[in-house]
N, C-alpha and C. Protein backbone atom coordinates (compact mmCIF):
# COMPACT_ATOMS: atom_id res chain seq x y z
N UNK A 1 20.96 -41.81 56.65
CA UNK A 1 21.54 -42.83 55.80
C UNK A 1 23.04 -42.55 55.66
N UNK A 2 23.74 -43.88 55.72
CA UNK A 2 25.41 -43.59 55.26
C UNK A 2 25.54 -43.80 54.27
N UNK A 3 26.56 -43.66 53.55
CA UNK A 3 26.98 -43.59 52.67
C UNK A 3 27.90 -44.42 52.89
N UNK A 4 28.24 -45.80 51.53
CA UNK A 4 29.46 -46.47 51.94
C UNK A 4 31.13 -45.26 51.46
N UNK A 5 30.83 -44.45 50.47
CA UNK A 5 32.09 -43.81 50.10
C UNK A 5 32.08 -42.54 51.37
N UNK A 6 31.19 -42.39 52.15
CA UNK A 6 31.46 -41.29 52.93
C UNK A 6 31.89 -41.93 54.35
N UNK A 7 31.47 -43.06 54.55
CA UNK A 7 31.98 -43.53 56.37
C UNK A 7 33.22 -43.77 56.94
N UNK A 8 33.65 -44.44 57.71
CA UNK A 8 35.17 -44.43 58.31
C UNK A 8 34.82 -45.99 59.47
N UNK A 9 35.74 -46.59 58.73
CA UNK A 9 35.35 -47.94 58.81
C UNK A 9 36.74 -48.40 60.35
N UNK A 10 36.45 -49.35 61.33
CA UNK A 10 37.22 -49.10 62.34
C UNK A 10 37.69 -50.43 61.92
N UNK A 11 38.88 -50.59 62.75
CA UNK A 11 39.83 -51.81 62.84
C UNK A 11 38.91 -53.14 62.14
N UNK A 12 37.81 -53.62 63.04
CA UNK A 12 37.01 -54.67 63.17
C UNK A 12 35.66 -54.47 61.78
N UNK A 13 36.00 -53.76 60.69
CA UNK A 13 34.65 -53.63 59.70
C UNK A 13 33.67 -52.91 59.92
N UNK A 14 33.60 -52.02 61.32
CA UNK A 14 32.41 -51.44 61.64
C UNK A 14 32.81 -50.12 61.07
N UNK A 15 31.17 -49.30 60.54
CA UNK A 15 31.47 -48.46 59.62
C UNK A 15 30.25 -46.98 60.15
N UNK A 16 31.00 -45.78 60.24
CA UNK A 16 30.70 -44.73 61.18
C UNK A 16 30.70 -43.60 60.13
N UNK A 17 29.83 -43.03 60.51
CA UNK A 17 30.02 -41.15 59.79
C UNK A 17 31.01 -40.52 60.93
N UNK A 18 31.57 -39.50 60.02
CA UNK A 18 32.84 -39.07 60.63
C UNK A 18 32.80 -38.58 61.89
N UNK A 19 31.47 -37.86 62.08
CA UNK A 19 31.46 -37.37 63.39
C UNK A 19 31.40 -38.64 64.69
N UNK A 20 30.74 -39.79 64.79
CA UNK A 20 30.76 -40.46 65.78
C UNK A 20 31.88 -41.42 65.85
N UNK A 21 32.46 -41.78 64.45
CA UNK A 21 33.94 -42.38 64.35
C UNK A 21 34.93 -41.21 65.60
N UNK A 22 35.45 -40.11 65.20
CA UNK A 22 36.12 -38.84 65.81
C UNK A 22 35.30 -38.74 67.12
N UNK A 23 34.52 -39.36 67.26
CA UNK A 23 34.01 -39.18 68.99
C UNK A 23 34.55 -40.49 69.71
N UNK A 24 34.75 -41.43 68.98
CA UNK A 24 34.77 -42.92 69.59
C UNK A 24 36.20 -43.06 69.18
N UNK A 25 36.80 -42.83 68.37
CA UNK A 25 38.30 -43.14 68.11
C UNK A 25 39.63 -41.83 67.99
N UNK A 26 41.06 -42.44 68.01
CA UNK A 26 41.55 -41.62 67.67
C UNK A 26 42.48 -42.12 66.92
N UNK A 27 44.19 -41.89 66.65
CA UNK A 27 45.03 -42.03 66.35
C UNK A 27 46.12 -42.20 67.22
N UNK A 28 47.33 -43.35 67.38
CA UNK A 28 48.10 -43.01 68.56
C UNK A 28 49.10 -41.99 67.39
N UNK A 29 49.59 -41.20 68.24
CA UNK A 29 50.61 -40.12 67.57
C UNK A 29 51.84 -40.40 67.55
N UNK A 30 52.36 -42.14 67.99
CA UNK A 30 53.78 -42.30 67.40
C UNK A 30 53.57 -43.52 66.38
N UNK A 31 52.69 -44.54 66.70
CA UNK A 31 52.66 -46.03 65.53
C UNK A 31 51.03 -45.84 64.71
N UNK A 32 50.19 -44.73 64.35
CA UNK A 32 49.47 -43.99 63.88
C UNK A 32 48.14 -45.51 64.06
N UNK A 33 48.05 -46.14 64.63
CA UNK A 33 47.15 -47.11 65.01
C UNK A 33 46.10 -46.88 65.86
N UNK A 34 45.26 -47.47 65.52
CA UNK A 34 43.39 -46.57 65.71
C UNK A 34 43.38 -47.10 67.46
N UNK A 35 43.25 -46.41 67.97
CA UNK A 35 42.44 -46.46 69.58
C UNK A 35 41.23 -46.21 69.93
N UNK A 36 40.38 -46.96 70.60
CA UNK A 36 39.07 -46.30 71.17
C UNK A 36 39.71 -45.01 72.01
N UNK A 37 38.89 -43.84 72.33
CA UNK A 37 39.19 -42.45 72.69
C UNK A 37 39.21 -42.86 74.58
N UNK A 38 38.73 -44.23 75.04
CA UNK A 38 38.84 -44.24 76.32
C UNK A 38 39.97 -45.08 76.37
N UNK A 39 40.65 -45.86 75.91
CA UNK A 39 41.97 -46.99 75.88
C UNK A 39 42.95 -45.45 75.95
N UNK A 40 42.91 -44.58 74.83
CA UNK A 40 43.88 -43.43 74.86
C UNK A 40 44.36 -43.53 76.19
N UNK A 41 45.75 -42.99 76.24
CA UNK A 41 46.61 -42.50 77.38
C UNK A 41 47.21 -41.15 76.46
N UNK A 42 47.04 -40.08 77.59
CA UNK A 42 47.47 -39.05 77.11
C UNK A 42 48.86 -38.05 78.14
N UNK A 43 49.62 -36.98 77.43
CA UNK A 43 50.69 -36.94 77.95
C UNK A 43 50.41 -35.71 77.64
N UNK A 44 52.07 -34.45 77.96
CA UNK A 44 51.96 -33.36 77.03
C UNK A 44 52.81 -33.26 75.91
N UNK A 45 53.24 -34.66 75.27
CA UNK A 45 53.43 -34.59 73.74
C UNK A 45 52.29 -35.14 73.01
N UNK A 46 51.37 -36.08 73.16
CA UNK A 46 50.23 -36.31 72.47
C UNK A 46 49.39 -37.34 72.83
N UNK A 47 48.58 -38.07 71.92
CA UNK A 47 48.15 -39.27 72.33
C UNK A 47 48.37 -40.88 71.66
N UNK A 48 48.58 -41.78 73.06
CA UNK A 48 49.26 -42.59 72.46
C UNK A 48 48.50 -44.17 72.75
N UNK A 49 48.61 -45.14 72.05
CA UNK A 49 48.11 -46.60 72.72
C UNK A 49 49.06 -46.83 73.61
N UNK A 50 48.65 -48.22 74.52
CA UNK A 50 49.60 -48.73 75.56
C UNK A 50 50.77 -49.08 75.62
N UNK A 51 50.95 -49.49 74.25
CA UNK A 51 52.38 -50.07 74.59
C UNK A 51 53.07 -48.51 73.84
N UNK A 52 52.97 -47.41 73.28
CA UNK A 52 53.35 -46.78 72.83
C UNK A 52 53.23 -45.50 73.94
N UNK A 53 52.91 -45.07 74.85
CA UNK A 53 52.56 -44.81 75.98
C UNK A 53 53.75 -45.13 77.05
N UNK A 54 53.60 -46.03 76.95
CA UNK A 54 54.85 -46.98 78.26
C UNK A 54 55.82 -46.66 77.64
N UNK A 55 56.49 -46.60 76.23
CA UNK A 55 58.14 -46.56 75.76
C UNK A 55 57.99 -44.73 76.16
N UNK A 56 57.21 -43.77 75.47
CA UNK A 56 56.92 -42.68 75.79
C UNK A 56 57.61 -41.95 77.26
N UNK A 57 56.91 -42.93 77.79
CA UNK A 57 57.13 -42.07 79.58
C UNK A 57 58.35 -42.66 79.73
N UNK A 58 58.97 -43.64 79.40
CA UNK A 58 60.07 -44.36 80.34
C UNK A 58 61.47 -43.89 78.98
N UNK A 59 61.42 -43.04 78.03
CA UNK A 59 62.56 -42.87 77.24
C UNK A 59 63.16 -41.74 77.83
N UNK A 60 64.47 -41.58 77.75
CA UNK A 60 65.45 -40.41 78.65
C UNK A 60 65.49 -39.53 77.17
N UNK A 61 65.20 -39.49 76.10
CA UNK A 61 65.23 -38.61 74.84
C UNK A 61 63.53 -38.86 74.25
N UNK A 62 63.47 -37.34 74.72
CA UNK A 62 61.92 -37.02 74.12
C UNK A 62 61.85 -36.76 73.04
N UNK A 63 60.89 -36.28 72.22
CA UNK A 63 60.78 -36.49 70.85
C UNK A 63 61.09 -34.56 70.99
N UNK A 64 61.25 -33.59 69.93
CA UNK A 64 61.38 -32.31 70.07
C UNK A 64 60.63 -31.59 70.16
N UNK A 65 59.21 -31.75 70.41
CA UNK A 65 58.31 -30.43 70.13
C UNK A 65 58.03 -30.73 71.77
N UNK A 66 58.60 -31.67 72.82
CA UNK A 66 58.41 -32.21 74.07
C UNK A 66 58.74 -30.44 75.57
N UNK A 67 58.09 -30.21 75.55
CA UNK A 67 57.50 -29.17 76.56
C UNK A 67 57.19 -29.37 77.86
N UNK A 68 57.92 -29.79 78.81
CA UNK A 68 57.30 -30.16 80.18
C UNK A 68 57.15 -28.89 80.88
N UNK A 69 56.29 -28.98 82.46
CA UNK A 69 56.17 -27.63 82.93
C UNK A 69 57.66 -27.23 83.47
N UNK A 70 57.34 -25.69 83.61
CA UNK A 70 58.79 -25.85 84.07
C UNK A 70 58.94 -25.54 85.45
N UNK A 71 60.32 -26.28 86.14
CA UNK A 71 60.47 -26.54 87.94
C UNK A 71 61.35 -25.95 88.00
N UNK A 72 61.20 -24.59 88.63
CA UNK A 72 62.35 -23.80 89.37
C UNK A 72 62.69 -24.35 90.34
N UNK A 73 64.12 -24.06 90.43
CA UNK A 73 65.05 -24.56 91.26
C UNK A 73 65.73 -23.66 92.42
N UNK A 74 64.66 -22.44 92.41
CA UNK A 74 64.87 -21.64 93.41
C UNK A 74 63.94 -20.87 93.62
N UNK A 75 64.28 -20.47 95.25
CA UNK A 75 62.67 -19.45 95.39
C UNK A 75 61.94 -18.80 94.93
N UNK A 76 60.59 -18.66 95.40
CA UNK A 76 59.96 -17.91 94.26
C UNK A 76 60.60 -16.73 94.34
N UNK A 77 60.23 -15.81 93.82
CA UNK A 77 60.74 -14.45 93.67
C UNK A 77 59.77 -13.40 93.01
N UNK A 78 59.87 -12.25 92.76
CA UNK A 78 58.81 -11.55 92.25
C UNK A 78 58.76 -11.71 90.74
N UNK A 79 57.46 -11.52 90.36
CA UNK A 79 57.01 -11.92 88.68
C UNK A 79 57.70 -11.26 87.85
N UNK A 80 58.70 -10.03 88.29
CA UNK A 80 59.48 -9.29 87.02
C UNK A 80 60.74 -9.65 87.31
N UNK A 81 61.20 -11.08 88.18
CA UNK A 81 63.05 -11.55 87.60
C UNK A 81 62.66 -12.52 86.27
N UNK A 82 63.55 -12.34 85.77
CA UNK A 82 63.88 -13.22 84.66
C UNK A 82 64.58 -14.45 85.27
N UNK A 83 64.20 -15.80 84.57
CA UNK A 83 64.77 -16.83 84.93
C UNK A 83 65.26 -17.50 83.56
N UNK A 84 66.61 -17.97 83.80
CA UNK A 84 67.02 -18.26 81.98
C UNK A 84 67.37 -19.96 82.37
N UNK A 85 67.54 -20.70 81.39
CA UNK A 85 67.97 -22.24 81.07
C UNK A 85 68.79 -22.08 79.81
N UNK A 86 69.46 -23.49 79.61
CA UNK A 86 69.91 -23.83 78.59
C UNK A 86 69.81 -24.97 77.72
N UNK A 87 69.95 -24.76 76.46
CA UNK A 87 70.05 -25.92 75.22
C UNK A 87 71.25 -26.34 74.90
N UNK A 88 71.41 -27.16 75.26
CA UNK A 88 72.91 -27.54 74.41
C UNK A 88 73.03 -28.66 73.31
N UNK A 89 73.59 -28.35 72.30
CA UNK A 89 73.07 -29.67 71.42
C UNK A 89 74.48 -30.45 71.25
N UNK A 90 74.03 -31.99 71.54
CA UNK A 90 75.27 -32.60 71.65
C UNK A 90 75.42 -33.68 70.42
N UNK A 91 76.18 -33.79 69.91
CA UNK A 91 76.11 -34.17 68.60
C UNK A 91 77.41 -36.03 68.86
N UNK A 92 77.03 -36.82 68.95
CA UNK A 92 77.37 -37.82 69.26
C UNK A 92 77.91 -38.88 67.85
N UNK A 93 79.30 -39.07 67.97
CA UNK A 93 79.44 -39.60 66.52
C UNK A 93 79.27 -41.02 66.35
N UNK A 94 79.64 -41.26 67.29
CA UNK A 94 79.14 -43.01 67.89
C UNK A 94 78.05 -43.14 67.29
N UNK A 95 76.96 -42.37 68.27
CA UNK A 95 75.54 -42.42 68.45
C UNK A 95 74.86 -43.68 68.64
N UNK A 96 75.24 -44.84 68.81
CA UNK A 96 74.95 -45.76 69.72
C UNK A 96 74.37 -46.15 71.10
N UNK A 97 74.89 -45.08 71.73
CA UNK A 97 74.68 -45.35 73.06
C UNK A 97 73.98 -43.81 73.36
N UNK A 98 73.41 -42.95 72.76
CA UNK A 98 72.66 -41.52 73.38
C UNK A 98 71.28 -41.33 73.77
N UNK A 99 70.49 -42.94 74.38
CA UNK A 99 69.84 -43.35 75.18
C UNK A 99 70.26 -43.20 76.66
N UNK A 100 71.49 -44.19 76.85
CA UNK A 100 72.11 -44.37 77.91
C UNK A 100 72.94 -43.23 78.18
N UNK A 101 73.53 -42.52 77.47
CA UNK A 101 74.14 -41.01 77.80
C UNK A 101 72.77 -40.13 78.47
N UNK A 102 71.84 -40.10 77.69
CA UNK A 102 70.73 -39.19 78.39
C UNK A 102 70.12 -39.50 79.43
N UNK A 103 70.01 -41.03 79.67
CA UNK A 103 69.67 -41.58 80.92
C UNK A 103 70.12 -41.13 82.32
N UNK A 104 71.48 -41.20 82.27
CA UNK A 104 72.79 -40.75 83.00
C UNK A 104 72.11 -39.53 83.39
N UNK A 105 72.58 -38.27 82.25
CA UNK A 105 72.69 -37.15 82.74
C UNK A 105 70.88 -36.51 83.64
N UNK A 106 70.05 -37.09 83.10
CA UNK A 106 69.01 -37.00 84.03
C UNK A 106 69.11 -37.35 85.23
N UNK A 107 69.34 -39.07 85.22
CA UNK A 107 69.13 -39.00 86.69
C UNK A 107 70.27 -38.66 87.46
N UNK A 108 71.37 -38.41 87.27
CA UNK A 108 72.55 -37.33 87.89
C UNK A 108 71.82 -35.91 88.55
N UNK A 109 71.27 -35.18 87.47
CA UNK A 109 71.32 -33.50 87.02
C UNK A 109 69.76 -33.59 87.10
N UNK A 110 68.84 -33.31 88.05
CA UNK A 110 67.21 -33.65 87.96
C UNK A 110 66.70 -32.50 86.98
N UNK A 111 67.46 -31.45 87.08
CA UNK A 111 67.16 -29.80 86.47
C UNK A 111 67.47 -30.48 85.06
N UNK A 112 67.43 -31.49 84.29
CA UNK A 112 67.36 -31.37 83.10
C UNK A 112 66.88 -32.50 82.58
N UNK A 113 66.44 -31.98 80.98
CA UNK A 113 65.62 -33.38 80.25
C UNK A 113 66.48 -33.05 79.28
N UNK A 114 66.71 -34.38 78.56
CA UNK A 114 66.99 -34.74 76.97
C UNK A 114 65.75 -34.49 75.87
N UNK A 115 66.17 -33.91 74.65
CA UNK A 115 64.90 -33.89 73.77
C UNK A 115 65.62 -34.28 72.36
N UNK A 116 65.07 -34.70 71.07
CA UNK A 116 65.61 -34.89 70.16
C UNK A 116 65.85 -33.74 69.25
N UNK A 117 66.48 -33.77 68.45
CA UNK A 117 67.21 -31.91 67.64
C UNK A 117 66.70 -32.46 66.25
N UNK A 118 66.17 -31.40 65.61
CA UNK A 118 66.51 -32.60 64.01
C UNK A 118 67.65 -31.69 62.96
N UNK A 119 68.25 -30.69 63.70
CA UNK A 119 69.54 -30.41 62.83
C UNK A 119 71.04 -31.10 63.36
N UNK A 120 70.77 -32.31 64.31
CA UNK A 120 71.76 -32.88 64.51
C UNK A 120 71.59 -34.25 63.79
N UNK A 121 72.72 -35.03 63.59
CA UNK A 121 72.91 -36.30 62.72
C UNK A 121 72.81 -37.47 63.52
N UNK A 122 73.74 -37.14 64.82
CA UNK A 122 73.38 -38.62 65.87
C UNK A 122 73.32 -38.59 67.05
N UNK A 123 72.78 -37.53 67.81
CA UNK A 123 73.06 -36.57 68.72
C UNK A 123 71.39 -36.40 69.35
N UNK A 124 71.88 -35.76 70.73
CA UNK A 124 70.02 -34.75 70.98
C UNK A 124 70.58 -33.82 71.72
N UNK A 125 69.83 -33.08 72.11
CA UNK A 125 69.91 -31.79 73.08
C UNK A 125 69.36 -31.92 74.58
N UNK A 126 70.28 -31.10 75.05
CA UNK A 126 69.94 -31.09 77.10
C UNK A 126 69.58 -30.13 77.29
N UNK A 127 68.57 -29.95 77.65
CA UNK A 127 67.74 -28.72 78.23
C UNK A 127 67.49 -28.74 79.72
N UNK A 128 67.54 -27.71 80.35
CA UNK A 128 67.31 -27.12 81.94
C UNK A 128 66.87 -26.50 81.76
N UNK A 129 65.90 -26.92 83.41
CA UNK A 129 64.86 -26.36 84.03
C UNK A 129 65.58 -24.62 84.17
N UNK A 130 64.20 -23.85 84.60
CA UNK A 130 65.24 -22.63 84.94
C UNK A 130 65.46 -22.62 86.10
């Protein structure tokens, strides 16, 4: 038996105990709007619906906790060199246009992604591959 104060009721009125709701649905992780768990599209910042998905992959400034694998840019070498990169945080006073600035420097510079900072004001950070 359910319980009406214990279930988890989906978009459309239909009403689930938590466990088969959390099997059948999720959350997208940028516009927090309910998805069936097979519509999901997933990335390695989280999970997202379609149209939230598509802005996702195609933005030149990732959100900050954004982690891609990382692509050396030179031979392998043995497992005890160190390989270093950099952060640079660019702080943009405009800040208007640091879409199209990050756009640029990607597809210029392939060894690097844009990510967002949150101790900057209008700005993000450039990170390289090592």
């Amino acid at each position: 038996m359910l319980w009406r104060d214990n279930a988890y009721r989906n978009e459309d009125g239909d009403d689930y105990c938590e466990n088969c709701y959390s099997d059948i649905y999720t959350m997208c992780d940028r516009c927090n709007s309910e998805i069936a768990r097979d519509d999901a599209s997933y990335n390695d910042d989280g999970c997202y619906c379609e149209s939230c998905y598509i802005d996702e992959e195609n933005k030149a400034i990732h959100d900050h906790d954004y982690k891609p694998d990382a692509v050396f840019f030179h031979e392998a070498k043995p497992k005890d060199d160190l390989y270093f990169g950099f952060e640079l945080e660019v702080e943009n006073k405009g800040g208007n246009n640091n879409e199209e600035i990050a756009e640029y420097l990607i597809n210029k510079y392939p060894f690097l992604y844009c990510k967002f900072d949150g101790s900057l004001v209008s700005g993000f950070e450039i990170v390289s591959h090592p």
